[in-house]
Protein backbone atom coordinates (compact mmCIF):
# COMPACT_ATOMS: atom_id res chain seq x y z
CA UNK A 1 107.96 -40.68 140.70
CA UNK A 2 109.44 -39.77 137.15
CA UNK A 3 112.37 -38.19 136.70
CA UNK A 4 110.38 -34.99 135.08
CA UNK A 5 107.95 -35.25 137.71
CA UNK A 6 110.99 -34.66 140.50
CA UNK A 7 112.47 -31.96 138.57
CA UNK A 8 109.44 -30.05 138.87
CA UNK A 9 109.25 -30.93 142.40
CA UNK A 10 112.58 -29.69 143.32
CA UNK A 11 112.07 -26.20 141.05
CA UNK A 12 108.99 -25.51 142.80
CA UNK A 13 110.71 -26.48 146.30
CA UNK A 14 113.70 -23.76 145.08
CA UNK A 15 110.82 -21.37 143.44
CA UNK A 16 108.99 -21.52 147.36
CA UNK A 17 112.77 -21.07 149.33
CA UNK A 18 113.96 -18.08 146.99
CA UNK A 19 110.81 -16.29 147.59
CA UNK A 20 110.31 -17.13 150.90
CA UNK A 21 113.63 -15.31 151.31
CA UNK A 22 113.14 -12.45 149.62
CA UNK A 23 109.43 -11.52 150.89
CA UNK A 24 111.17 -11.61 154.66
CA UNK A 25 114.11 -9.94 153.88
CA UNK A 26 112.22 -6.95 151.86
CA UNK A 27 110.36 -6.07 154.77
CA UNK A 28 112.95 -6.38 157.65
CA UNK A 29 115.28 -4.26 154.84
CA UNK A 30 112.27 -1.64 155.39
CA UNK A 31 112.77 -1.69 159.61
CA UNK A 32 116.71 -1.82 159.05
CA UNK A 33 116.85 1.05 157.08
CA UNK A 34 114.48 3.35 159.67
CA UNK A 35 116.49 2.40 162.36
CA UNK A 36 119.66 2.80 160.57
CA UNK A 37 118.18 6.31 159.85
CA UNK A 38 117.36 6.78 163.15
CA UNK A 39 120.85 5.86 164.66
CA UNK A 40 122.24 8.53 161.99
CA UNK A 41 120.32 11.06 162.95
CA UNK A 42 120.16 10.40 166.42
CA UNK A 43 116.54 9.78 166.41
CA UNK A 44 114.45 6.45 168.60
CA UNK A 45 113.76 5.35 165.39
CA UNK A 46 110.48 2.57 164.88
CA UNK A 47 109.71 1.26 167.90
CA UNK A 48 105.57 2.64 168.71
CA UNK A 49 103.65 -0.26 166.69
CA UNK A 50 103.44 -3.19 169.50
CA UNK A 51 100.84 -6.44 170.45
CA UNK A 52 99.48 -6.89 173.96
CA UNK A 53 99.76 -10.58 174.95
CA UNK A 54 98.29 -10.97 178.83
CA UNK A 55 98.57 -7.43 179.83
CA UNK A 56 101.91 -6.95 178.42
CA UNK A 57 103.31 -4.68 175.65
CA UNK A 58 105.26 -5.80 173.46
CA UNK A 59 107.40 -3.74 170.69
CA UNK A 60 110.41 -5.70 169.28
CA UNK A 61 112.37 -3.31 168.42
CA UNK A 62 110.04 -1.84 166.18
CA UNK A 63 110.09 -4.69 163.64
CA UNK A 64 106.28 -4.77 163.94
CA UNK A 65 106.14 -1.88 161.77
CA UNK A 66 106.44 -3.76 158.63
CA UNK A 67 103.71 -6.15 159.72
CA UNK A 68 101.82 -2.57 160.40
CA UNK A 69 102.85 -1.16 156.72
CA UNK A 70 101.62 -4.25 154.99
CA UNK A 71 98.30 -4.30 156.58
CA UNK A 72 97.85 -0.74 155.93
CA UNK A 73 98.55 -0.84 152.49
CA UNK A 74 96.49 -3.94 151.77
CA UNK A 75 93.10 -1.92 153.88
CA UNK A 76 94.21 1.00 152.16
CA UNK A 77 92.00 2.91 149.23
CA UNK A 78 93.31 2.13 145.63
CA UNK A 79 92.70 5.85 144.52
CA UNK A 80 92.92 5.75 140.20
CA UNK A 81 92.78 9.49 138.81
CA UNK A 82 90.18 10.11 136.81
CA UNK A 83 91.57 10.66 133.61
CA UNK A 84 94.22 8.42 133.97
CA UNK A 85 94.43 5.04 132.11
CA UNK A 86 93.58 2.97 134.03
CA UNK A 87 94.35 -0.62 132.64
CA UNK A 88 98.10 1.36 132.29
CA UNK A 89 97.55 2.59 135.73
CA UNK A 90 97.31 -1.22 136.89
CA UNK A 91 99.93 -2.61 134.72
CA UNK A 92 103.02 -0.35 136.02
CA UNK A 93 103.07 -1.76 139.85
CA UNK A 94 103.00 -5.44 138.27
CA UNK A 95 106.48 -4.30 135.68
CA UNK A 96 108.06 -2.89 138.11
CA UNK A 97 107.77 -6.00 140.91
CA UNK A 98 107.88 -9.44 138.43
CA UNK A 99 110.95 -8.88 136.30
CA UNK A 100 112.86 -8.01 139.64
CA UNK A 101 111.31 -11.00 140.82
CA UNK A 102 112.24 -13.34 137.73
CA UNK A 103 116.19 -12.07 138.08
CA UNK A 104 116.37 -13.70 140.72
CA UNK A 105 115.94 -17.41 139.18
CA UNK A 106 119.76 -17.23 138.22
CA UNK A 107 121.27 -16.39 140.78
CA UNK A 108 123.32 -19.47 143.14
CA UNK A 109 123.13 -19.24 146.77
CA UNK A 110 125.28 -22.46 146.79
CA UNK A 111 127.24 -25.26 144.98
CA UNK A 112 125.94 -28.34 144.39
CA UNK A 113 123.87 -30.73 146.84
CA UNK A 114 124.11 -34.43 146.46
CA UNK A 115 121.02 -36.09 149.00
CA UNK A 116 122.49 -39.49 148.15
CA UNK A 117 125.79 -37.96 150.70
CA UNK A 118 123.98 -35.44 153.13
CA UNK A 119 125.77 -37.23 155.59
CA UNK A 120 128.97 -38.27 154.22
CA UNK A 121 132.29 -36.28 153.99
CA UNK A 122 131.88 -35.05 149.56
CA UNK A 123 135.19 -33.73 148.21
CA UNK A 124 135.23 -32.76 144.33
CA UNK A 125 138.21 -33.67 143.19
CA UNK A 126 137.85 -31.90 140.07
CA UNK A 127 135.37 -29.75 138.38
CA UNK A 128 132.86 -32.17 137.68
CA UNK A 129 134.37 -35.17 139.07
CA UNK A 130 132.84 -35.55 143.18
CA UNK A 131 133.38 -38.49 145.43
CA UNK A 132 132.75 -39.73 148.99
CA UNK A 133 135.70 -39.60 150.87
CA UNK A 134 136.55 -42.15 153.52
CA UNK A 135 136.80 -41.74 157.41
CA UNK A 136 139.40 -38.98 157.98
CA UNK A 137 139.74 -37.95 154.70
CA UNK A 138 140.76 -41.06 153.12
CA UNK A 139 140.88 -41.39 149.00
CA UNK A 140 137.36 -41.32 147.41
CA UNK A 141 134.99 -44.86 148.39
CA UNK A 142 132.58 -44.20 146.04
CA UNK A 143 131.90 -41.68 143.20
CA UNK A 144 128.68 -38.88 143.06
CA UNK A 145 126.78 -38.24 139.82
CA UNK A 146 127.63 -34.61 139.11
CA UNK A 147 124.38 -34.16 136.87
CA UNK A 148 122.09 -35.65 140.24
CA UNK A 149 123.23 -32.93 142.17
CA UNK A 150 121.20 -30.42 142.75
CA UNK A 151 122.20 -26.67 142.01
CA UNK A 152 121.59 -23.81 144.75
CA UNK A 153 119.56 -22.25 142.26
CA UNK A 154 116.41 -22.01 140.51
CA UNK A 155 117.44 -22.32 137.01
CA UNK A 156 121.28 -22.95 135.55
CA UNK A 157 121.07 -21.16 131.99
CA UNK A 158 124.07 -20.71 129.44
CA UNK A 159 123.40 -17.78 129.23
CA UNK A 160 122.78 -16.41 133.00
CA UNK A 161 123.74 -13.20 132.92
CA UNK A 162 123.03 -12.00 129.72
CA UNK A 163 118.97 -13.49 130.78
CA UNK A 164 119.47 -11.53 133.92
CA UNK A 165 120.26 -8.09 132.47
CA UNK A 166 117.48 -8.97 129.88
CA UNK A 167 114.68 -9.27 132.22
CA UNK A 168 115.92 -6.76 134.51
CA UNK A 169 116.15 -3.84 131.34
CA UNK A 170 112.43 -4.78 131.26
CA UNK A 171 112.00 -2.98 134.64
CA UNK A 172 112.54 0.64 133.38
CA UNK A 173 108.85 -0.01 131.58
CA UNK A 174 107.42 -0.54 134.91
CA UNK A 175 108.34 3.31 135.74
CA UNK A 176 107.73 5.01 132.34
CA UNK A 177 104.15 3.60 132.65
CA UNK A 178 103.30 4.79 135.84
CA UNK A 179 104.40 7.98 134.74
CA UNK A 180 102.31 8.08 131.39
CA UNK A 181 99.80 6.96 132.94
CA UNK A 182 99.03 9.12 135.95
CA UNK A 183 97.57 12.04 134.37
CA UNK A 184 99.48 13.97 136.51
CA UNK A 185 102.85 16.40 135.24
CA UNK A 186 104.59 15.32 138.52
CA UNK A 187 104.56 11.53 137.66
CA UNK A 188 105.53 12.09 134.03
CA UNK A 189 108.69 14.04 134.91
CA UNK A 190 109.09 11.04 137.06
CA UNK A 191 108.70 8.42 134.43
CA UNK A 192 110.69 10.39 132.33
CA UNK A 193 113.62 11.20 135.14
CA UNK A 194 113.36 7.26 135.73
CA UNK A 195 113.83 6.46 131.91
CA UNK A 196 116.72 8.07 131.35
CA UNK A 197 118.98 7.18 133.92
CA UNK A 198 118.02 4.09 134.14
CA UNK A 199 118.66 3.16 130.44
CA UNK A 200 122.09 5.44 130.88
CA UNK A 201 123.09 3.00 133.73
CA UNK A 202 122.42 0.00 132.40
CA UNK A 203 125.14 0.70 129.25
CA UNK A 204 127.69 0.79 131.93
CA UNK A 205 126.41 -1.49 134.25
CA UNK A 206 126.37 -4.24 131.11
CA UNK A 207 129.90 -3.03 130.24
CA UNK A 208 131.66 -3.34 133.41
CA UNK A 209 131.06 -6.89 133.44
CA UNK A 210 132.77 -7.54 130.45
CA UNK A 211 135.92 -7.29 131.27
CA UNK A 212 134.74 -10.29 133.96
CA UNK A 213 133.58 -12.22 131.25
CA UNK A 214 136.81 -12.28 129.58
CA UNK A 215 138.51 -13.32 132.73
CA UNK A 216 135.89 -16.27 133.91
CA UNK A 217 135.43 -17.36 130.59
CA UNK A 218 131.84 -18.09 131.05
CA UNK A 219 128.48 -16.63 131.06
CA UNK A 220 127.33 -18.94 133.96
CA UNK A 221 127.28 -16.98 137.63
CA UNK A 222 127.61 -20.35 138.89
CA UNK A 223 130.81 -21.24 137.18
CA UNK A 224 132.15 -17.70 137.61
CA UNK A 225 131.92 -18.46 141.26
CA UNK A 226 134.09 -21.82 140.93
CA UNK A 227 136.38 -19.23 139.15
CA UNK A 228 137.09 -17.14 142.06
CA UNK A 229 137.15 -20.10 144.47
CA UNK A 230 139.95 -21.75 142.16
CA UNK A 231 141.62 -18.63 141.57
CA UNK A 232 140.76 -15.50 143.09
CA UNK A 233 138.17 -13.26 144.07
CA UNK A 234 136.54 -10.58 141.20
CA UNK A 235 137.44 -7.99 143.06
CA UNK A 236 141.12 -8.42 143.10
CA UNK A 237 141.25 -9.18 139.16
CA UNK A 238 138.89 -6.51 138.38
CA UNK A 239 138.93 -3.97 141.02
CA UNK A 240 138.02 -1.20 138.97
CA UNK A 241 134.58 -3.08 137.41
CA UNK A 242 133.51 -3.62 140.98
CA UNK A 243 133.42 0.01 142.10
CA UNK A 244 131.97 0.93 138.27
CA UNK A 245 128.90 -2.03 138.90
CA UNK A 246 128.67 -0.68 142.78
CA UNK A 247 127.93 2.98 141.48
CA UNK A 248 125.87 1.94 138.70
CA UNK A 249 123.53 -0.46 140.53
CA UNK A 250 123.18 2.02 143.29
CA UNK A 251 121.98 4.09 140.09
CA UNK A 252 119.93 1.30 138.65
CA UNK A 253 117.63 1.36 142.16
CA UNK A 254 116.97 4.91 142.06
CA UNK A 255 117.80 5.63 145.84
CA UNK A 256 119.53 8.42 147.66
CA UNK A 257 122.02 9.79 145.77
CA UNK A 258 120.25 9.13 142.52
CA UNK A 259 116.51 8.93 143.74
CA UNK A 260 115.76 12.08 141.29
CA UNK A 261 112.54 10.08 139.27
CA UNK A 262 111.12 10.07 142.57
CA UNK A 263 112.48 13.18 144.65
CA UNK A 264 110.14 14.47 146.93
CA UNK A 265 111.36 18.10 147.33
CA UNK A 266 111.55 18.38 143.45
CA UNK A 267 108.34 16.49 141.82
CA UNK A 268 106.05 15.44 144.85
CA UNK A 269 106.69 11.47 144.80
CA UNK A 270 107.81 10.81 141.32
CA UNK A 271 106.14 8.43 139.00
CA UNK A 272 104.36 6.95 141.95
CA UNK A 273 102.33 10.23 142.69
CA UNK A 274 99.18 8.60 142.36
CA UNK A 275 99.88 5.15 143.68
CA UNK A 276 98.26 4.34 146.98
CA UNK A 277 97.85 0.80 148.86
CA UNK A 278 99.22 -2.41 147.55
CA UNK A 279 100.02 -0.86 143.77
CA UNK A 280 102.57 1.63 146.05
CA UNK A 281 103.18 -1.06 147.80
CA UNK A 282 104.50 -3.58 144.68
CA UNK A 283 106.49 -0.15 143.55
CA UNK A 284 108.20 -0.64 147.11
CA UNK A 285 108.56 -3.97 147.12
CA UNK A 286 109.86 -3.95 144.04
CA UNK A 287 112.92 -1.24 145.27
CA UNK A 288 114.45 -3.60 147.87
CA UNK A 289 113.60 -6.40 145.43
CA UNK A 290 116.09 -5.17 143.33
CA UNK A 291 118.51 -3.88 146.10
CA UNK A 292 118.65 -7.55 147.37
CA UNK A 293 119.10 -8.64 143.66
CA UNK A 294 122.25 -6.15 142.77
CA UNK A 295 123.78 -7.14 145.61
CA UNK A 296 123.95 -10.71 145.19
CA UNK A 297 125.10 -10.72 141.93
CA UNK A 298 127.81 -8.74 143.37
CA UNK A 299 128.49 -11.24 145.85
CA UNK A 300 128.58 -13.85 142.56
CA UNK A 301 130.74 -11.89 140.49
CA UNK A 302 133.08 -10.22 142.61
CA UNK A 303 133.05 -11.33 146.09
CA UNK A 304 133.63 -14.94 145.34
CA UNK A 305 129.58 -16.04 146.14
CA UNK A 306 129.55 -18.86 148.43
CA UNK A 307 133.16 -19.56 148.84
CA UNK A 308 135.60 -18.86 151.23
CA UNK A 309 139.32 -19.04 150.92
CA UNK A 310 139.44 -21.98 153.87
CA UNK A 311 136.20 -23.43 152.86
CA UNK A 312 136.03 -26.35 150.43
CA UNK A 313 133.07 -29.28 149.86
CA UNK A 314 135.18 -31.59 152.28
CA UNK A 315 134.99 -29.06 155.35
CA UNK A 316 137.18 -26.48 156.94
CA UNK A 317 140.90 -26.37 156.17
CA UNK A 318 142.90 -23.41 157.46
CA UNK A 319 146.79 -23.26 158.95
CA UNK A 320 147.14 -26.88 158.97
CA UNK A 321 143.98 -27.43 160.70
CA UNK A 322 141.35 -29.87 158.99
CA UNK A 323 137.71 -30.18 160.38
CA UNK A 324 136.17 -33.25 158.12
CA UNK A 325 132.47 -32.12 157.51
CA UNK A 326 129.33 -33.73 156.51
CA UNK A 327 128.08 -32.49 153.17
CA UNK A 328 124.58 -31.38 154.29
CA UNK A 329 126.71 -28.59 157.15
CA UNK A 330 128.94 -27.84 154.14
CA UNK A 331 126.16 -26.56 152.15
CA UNK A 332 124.37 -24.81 155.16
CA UNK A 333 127.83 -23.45 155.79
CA UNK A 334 128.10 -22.41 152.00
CA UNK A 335 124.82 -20.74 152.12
CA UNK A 336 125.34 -18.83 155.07
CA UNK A 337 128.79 -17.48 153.59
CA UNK A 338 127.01 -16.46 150.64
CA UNK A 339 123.74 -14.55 153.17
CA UNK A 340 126.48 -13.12 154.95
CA UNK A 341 128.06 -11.34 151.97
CA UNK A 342 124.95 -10.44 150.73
CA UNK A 343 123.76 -8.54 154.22
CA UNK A 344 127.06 -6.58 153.61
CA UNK A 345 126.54 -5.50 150.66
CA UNK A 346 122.89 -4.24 151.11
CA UNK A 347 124.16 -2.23 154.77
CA UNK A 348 126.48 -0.74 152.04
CA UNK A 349 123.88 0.97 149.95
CA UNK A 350 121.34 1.49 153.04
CA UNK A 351 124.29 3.11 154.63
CA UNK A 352 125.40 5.53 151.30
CA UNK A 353 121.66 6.39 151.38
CA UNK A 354 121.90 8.14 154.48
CA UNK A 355 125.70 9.70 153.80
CA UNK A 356 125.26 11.68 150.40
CA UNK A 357 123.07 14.34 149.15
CA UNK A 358 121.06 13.82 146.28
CA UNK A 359 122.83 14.63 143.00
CA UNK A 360 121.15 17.27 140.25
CA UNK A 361 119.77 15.17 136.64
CA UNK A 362 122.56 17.01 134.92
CA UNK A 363 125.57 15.65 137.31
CA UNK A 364 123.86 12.30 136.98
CA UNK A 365 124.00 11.85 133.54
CA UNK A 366 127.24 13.54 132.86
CA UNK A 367 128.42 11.36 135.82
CA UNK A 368 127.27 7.91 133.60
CA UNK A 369 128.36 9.42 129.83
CA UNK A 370 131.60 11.55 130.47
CA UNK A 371 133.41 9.33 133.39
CA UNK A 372 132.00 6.15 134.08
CA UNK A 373 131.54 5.14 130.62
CA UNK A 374 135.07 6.24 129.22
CA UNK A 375 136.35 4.48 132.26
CA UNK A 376 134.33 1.08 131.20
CA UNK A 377 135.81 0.83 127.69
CA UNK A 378 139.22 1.66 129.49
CA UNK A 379 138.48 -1.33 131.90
CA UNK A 380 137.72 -3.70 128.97
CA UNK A 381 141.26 -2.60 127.02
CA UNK A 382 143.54 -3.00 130.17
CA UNK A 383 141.91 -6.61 130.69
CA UNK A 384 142.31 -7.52 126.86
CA UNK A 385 145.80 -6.49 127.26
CA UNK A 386 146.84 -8.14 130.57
CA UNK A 387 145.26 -11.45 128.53
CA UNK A 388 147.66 -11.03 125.95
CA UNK A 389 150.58 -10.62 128.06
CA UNK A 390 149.87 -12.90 131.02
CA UNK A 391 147.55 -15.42 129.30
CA UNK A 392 148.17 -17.92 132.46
């Protein structure tokens, strides 16, 4: 097999995993947030939907109610107004869902994996420079390629981030559209709602990373990540840009408190009025899409991704206590750092959506231009300044 032939291979191996991922963890998000709901509000929560296998009922815990959702939504009637446009009509789901799909290309759910050393204790003895080590950690026995390894992610771009917030700016068309075209004054106010805040956000969402981009030194998520591990994590060198990006993103989904394009006691349902079966369904979809996607690149810029203070490509090392591990359980272990983190950060925002009231337009925009903007620009002169003084 060529070598083009395997990188294509491998991408489309990564392509499969990532979404594989994500289309089980958008659904179970769905059942975890009812029953977190539920458990709020002291209700039972989803537990009716259920299979009969030889005479026996079966419910699990209600997590057959996504199964149940799904099916209904792919039986159910795709209802198009009849003045509405419809090719419009069509195109909003399918904005909304692929560019939060395509964000998540950059993101790393792991170092490096070298299949020539699956089994064999890998330490990287410096950045780029990776080796075998010897029984019991002895010196390096034979040196790794660091361009055959293969990255925990489905693209490595110069320019990661700045591709990321590209793609996922895209995703405020998705919502105008469906708004426009609707034909209906309840789905424009939406569109319009949706518009707005979301283009407000994304100023400060793109400026609180700066100031992490002047500390990592790199647009890469992936080296940004070695960053922490060598140094520290993102949220002790920029605590104030990780509560900024946590409020903005939380703004940039349009959930509970900022859910106004799509407030049901206000404007019906939004710029999804008129959406029924799967096109409501991709507008869904595409809302826990992006919840999973904020929250990893949290996780990669400020919560130190796959790493762990004890955790290094050789094994475990904490207190004086080595455990010598084989590469393949170091990645596993590396990915299931970075999962862990991840699930963390999305019980954060499930959890703030059941704690706060929905904010009025007017505090949310005066909320993104008068104090969370000013306090971005302040962000990005402290850092400048700390550079100058403490360049080390």
């Amino acid at each position: 097999m060529t070598v083009l032939a395997t990188s294509i291979l491998i991408s489309l191996i990564k392509i499969a995993a990532v979404l594989a991922i994500v289309f089980t963890l958008a659904p179970l998000l769905v059942w975890a947030e009812r029953r977190q709901s539920a458990v709020i509000q002291d209700r039972v929560g989803p537990v009716r939907a259920s299979i009969r296998i030889a005479g026996r009922e079966i419910r699990l815990a209600g997590l057959l109610h996504p199964l149940a959702d799904t099916l209904k939504m792919m039986w159910k009637e795709d209802f198009v107004p009849p003045r509405a446009d419809k090719f419009l009509h069509s195109l909003a789901p399918i904005a909304a869902l692929v560019p939060a799909l395509m964000t998540l290309a950059v993101l790393p759910f792991g170092n490096l994996l070298h299949l020539e050393a699956w089994n064999q204790v890998v330490a990287e003895v410096e950045p780029g420079h990776w080796c075998v080590l010897g029984n019991a950690g002895q010196a390096c026995v034979a040196e790794l390629d660091f361009a055959r390894g293969i990255p925990l992610q489905i693209a490595s771009l110069d320019v990661g981030i700045l591709f990321l917030f590209a793609i996922a700016g895209t995703g405020v068309v998705g919502a105008a559209i469906g708004g426009y075209a609707s034909d209906n004054k309840y789905s424009l106010l939406g569109g319009l709602r949706a518009a707005g805040q979301m283009v407000s956000y994304e100023v400060v969402l793109g400026l609180t990373l700066v100031g992490c981009f002047m500390i990592y030194g790199s647009l890469r998520l992936e080296e940004m990540v070695r960053w922490q591990r060598d140094h520290a994590w993102g949220i002790v060198v920029q605590p104030v840009a990780a509560l900024l990006y946590l409020t903005a993103a939380i703004a940039e989904t349009k959930r509970i408190p900022f859910d106004v394009p799509e407030g049901e006691s206000e404007i019906v349902g939004g710029y999804f009025t008129e959406y029924s079966g799967m096109k409501f369904g991709m507008f869904f979809m595409g809302e826990f899409i992006e919840v999973v996607v904020l929250a990893a690149l949290a996780t990669s810029l400020f919560f130190g991704g796959w790493s762990l203070p004890f955790l290094d490509e050789s094994g475990i090392h904490l207190f004086g206590f080595r455990l010598w591990l084989p590469h393949l359980a170091v990645v596993a272990l590396q990915f299931g750092v970075f999962m862990a983190k991840l699930l963390v950060l999305i019980w954060l925002q499930l959890m703030l959506r059941w704690s706060l009231p929905r904010f009025r337009y007017d505090q949310i925009m005066r909320l993104c231009w008068r104090y969370l903007l000013p306090l971005t620009f302040a962000n990005i002169v402290l850092t400048a300044l700390a550079i100058l003084l403490w360049p080390s």
